[in-house]
C-alpha atoms as a PDB file:
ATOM      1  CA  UNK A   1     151.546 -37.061-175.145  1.00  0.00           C
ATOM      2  CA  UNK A   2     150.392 -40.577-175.578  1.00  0.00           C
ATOM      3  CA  UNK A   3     150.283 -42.165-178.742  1.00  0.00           C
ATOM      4  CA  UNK A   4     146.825 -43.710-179.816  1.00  0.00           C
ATOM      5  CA  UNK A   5     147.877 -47.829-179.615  1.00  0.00           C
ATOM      6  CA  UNK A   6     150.956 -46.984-177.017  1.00  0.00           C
ATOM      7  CA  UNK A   7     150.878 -50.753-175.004  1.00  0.00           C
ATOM      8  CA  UNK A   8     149.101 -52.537-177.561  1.00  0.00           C
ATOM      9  CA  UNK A   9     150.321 -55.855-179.277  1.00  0.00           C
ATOM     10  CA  UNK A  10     149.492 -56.721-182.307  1.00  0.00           C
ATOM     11  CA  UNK A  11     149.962 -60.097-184.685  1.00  0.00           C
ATOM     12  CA  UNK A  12     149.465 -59.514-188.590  1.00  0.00           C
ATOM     13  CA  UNK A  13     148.816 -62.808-190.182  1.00  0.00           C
ATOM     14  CA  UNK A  14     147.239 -63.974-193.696  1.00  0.00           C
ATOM     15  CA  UNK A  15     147.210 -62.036-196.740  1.00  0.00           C
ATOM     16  CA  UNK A  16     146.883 -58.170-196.034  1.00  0.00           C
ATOM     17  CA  UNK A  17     146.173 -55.641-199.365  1.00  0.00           C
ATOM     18  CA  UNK A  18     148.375 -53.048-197.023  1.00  0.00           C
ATOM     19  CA  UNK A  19     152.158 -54.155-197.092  1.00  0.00           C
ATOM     20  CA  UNK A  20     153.314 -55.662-194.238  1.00  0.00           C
ATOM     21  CA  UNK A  21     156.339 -53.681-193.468  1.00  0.00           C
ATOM     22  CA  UNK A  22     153.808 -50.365-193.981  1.00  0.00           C
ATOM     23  CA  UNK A  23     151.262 -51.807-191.311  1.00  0.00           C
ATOM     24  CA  UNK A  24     154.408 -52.379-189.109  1.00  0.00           C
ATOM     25  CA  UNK A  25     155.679 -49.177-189.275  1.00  0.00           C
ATOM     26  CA  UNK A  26     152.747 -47.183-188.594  1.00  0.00           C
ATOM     27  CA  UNK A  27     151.552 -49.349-185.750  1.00  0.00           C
ATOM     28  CA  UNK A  28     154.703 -48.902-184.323  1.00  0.00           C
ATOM     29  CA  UNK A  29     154.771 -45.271-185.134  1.00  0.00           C
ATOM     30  CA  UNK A  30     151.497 -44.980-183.014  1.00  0.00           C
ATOM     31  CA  UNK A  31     153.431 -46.487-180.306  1.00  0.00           C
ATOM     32  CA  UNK A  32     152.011 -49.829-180.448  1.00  0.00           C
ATOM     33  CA  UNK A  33     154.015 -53.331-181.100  1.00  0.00           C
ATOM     34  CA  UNK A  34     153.893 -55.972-183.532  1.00  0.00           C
ATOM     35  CA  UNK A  35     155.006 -59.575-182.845  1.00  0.00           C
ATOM     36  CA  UNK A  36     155.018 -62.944-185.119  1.00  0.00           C
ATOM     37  CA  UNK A  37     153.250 -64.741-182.760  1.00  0.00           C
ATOM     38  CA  UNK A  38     149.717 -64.807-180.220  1.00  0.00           C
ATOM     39  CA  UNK A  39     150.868 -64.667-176.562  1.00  0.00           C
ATOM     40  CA  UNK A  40     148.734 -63.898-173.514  1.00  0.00           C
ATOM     41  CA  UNK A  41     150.478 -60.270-174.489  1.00  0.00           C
ATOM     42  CA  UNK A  42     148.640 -60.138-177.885  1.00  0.00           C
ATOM     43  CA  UNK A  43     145.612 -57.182-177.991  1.00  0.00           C
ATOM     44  CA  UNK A  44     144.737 -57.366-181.552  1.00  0.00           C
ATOM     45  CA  UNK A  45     145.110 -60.504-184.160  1.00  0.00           C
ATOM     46  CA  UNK A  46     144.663 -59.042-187.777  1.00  0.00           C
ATOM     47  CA  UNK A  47     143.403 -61.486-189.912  1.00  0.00           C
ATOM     48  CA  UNK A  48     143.679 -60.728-193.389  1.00  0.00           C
ATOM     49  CA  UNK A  49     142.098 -63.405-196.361  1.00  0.00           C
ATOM     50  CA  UNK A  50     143.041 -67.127-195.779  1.00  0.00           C
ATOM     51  CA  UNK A  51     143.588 -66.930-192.083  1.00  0.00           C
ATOM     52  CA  UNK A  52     144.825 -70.188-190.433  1.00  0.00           C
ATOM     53  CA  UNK A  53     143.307 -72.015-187.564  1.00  0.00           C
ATOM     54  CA  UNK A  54     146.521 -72.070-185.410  1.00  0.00           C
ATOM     55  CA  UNK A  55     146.732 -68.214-184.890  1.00  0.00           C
ATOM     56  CA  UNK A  56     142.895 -67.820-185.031  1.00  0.00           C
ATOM     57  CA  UNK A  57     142.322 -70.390-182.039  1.00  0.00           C
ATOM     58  CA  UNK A  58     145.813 -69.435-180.283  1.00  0.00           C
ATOM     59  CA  UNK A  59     143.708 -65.852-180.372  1.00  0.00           C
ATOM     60  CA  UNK A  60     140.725 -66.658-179.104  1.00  0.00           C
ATOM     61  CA  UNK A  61     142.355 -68.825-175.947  1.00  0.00           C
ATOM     62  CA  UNK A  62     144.305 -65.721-175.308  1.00  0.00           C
ATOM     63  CA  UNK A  63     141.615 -63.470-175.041  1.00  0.00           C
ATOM     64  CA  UNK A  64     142.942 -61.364-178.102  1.00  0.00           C
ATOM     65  CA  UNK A  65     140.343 -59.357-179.948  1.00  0.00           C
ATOM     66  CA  UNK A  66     140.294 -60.736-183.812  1.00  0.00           C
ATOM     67  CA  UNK A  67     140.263 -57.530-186.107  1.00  0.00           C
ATOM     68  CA  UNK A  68     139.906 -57.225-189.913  1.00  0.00           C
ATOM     69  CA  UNK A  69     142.179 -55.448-192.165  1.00  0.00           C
ATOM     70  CA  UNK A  70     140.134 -52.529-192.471  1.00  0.00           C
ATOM     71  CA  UNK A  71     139.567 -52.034-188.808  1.00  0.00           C
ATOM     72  CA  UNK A  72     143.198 -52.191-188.070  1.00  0.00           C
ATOM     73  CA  UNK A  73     143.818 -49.265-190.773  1.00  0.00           C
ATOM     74  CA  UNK A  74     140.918 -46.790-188.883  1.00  0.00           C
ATOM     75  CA  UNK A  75     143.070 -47.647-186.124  1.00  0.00           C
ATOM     76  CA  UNK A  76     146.009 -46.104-187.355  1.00  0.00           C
ATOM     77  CA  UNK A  77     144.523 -43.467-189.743  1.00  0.00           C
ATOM     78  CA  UNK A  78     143.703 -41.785-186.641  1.00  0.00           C
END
Protein backbone atom coordinates (compact mmCIF):
# COMPACT_ATOMS: atom_id res chain seq x y z
CA UNK A 1 0.00 0.00 0.00
CA UNK A 2 1.28 3.43 -0.68
CA UNK A 3 1.65 5.86 1.86
CA UNK A 4 -0.17 9.31 1.29
CA UNK A 5 3.27 11.75 0.72
CA UNK A 6 5.51 8.48 -0.36
CA UNK A 7 8.18 10.60 -2.93
CA UNK A 8 7.52 13.86 -1.58
CA UNK A 9 10.25 16.33 -0.19
CA UNK A 10 9.65 18.56 2.10
CA UNK A 11 11.72 21.73 3.81
CA UNK A 12 10.31 23.02 7.30
CA UNK A 13 11.62 26.44 7.90
CA UNK A 14 10.56 29.48 10.31
CA UNK A 15 8.79 29.17 13.44
CA UNK A 16 6.22 26.18 13.40
CA UNK A 17 3.51 25.91 16.65
CA UNK A 18 3.94 21.89 15.80
CA UNK A 19 7.48 20.68 17.04
CA UNK A 20 9.80 20.13 14.58
CA UNK A 21 10.97 16.70 15.35
CA UNK A 22 6.87 15.78 15.51
CA UNK A 23 6.32 17.26 11.88
CA UNK A 24 9.44 15.15 10.91
CA UNK A 25 8.34 12.12 12.13
CA UNK A 26 4.99 11.96 10.81
CA UNK A 27 5.95 13.18 7.37
CA UNK A 28 8.29 10.60 7.31
CA UNK A 29 5.90 8.13 8.75
CA UNK A 30 3.61 8.91 5.68
CA UNK A 31 6.49 7.98 3.63
CA UNK A 32 7.51 11.32 2.62
CA UNK A 33 11.12 13.10 3.29
CA UNK A 34 12.28 16.06 4.97
CA UNK A 35 15.52 17.91 4.07
CA UNK A 36 17.27 21.28 5.52
CA UNK A 37 17.48 22.71 2.39
CA UNK A 38 15.29 23.74 -1.23
CA UNK A 39 16.70 21.65 -4.12
CA UNK A 40 15.13 21.10 -7.53
CA UNK A 41 13.98 17.78 -5.33
CA UNK A 42 11.93 19.95 -2.88
CA UNK A 43 7.75 19.42 -3.33
CA UNK A 44 6.59 21.36 -0.44
CA UNK A 45 8.41 24.48 1.49
CA UNK A 46 6.52 24.97 4.90
CA UNK A 47 6.75 28.29 5.93
CA UNK A 48 5.88 28.86 9.34
CA UNK A 49 5.86 32.84 10.97
CA UNK A 50 9.03 34.91 10.09
CA UNK A 51 9.96 33.09 6.95
CA UNK A 52 13.23 34.25 5.29
CA UNK A 53 13.74 35.38 1.78
CA UNK A 54 16.57 32.87 0.98
CA UNK A 55 14.38 29.67 1.30
CA UNK A 56 11.21 31.51 0.10
CA UNK A 57 12.92 32.64 -3.32
CA UNK A 58 15.26 29.37 -3.46
CA UNK A 59 11.38 27.86 -3.48
CA UNK A 60 9.86 29.61 -5.88
CA UNK A 61 13.01 29.18 -8.57
CA UNK A 62 12.63 25.55 -7.86
CA UNK A 63 9.22 25.22 -8.66
CA UNK A 64 8.36 24.05 -4.99
CA UNK A 65 4.81 24.65 -3.88
CA UNK A 66 4.98 27.15 -0.63
CA UNK A 67 2.53 25.61 2.05
CA UNK A 68 1.41 26.99 5.45
CA UNK A 69 1.62 25.25 8.66
CA UNK A 70 -1.83 24.29 8.74
CA UNK A 71 -1.94 22.86 5.29
CA UNK A 72 1.03 20.73 5.91
CA UNK A 73 -0.82 19.20 9.15
CA UNK A 74 -4.25 18.21 6.83
CA UNK A 75 -1.60 16.66 4.94
CA UNK A 76 -0.57 14.36 7.42
CA UNK A 77 -3.77 14.07 9.55
CA UNK A 78 -4.92 12.10 6.74
Amino acid sequence: MDKPLSGKTFVLTGKLSTVRAEATAAIERLGGYVDSSVTYRTNYLVAGERVGSVKMNAARAKGAQVIDEQTLLDMINV
